[in-house]
C-alpha atoms as a PDB file:
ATOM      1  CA  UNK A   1     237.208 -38.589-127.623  1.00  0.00           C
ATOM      2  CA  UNK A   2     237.242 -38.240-131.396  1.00  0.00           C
ATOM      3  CA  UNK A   3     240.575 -37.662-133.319  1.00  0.00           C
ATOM      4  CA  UNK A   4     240.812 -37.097-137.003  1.00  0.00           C
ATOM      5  CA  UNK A   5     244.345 -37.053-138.677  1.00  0.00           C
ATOM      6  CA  UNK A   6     244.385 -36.116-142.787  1.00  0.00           C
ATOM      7  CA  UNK A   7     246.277 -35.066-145.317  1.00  0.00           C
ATOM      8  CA  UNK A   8     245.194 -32.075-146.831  1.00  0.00           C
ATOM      9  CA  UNK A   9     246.985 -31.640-150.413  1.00  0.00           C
ATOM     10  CA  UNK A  10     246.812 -33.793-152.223  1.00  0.00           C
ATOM     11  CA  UNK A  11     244.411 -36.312-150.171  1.00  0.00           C
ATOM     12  CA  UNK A  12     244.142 -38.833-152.893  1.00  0.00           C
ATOM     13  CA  UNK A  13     248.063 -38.918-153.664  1.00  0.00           C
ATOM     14  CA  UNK A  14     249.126 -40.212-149.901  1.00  0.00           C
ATOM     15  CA  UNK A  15     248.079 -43.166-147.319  1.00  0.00           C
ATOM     16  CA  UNK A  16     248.286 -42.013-143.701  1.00  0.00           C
ATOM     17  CA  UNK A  17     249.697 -44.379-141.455  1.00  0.00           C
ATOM     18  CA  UNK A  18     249.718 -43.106-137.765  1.00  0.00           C
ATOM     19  CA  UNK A  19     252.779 -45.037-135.834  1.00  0.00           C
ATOM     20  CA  UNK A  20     252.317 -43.515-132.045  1.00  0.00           C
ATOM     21  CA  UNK A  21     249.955 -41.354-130.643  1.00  0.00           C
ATOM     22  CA  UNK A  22     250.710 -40.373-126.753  1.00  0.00           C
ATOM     23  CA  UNK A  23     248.885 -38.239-123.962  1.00  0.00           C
ATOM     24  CA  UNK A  24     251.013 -36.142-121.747  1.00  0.00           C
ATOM     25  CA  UNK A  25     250.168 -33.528-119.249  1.00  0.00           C
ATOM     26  CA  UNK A  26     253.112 -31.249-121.252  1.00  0.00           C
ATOM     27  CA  UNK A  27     252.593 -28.973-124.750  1.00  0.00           C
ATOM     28  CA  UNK A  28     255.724 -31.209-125.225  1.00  0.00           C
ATOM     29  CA  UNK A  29     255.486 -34.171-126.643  1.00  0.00           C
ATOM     30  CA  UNK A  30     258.674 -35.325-125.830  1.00  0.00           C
ATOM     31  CA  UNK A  31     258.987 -33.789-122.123  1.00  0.00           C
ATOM     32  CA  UNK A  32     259.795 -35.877-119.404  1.00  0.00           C
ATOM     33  CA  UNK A  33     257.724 -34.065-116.526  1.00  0.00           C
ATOM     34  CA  UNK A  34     254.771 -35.944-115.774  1.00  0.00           C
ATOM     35  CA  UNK A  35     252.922 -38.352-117.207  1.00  0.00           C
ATOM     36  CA  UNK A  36     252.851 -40.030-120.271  1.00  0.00           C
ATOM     37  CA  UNK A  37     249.868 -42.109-121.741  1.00  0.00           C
ATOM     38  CA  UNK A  38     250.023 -44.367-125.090  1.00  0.00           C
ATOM     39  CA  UNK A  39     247.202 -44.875-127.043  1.00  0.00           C
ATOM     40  CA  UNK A  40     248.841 -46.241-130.189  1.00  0.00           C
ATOM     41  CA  UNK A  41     252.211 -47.849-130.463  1.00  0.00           C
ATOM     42  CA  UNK A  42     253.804 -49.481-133.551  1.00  0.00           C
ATOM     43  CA  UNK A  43     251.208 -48.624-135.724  1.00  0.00           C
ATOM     44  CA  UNK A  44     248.269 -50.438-133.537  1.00  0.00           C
ATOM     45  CA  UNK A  45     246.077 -49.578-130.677  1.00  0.00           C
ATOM     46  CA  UNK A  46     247.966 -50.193-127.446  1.00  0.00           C
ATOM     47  CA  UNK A  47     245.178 -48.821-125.194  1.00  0.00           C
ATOM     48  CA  UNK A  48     241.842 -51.414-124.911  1.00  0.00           C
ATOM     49  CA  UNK A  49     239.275 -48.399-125.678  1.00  0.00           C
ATOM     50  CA  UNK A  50     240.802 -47.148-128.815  1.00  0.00           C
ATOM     51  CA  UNK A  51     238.784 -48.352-132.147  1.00  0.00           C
ATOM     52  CA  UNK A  52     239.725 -46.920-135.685  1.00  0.00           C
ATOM     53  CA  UNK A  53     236.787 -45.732-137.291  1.00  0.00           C
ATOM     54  CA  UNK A  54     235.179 -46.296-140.701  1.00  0.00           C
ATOM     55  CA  UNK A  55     235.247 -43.224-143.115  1.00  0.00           C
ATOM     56  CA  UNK A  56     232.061 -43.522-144.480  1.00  0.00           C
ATOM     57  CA  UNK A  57     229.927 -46.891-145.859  1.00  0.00           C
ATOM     58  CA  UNK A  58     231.929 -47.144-148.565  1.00  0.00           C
ATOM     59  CA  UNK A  59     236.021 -45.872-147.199  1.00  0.00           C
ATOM     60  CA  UNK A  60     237.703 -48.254-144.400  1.00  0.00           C
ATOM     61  CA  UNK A  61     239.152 -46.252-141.395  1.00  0.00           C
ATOM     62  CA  UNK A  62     241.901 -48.804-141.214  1.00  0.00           C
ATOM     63  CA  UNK A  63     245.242 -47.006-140.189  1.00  0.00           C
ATOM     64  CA  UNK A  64     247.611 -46.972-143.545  1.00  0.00           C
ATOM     65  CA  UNK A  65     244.330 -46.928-145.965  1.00  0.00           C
ATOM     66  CA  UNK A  66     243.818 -43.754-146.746  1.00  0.00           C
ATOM     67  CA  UNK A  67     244.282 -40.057-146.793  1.00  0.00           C
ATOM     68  CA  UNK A  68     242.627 -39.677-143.279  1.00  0.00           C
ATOM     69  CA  UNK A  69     242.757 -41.789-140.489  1.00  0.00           C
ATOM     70  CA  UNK A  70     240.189 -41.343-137.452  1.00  0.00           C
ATOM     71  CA  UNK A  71     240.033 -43.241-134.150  1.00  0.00           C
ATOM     72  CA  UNK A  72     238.390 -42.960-131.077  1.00  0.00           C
ATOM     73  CA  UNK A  73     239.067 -43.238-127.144  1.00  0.00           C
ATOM     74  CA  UNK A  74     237.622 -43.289-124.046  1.00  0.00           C
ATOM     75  CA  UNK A  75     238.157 -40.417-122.337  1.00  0.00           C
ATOM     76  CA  UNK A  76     240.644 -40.435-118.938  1.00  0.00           C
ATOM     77  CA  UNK A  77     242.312 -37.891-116.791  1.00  0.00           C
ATOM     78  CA  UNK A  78     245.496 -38.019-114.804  1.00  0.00           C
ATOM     79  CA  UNK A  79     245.630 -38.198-111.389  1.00  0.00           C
ATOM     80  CA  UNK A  80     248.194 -35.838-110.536  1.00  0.00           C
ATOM     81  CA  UNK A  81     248.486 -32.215-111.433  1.00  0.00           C
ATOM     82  CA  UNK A  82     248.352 -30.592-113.578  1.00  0.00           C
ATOM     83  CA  UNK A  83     244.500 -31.935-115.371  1.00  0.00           C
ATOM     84  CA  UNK A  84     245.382 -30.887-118.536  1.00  0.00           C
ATOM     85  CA  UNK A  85     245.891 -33.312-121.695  1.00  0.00           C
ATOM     86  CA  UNK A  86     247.977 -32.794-124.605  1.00  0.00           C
ATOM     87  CA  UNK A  87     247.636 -35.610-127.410  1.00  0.00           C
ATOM     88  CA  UNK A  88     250.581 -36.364-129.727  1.00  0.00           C
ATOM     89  CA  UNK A  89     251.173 -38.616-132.836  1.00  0.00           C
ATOM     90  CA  UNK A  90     253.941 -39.675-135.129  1.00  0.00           C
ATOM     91  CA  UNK A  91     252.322 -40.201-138.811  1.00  0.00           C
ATOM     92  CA  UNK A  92     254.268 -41.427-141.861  1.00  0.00           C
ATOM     93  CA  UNK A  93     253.062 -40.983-145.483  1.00  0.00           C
END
């Protein structure tokens, strides 16, 4: 899975640092009914499949560089019902 998190306006006034990004099988990101999945906690990845990807040759994808920040994951599913997943981040500028 792909995710790409940016500012829009103005891109070249902010740096995007995502702090916590979370699956859940809830819309709500801060529900309690079933279960929760980190992918990034404090900033850095906190599951072993998640890479932060480079912009282009010339932009780092580094997490607190820039005006977008995109990662990756491998894709999972939960267990239990119900399949779906929600994905959820905390960002600071």
């Amino acid at each position: 899975v792909y995710v790409e998190v940016s500012v829009t306006e103005p891109a070249d006034y902010f740096l995007l640092q995502i702090n916590e990004c979370w699956a859940t099988q809830s819309p709500q990101p801060n529900s309690t009914n079933g279960l929760v999945h980190s992918l990034i906690q404090n900033g850095c990845a906190n599951d072993r499949t998640v890479s932060f990807l480079d912009l282009d040759d010339e932009t780092s994808g580094q997490n607190g560089k820039s005006s977008t920040v995109r990662y990756s994951f491998d894709m999972f599913r939960f267990i239990t019902e119900p399949h779906e997943l929600y994905l959820h981040c905390t960002v600071q500028l």
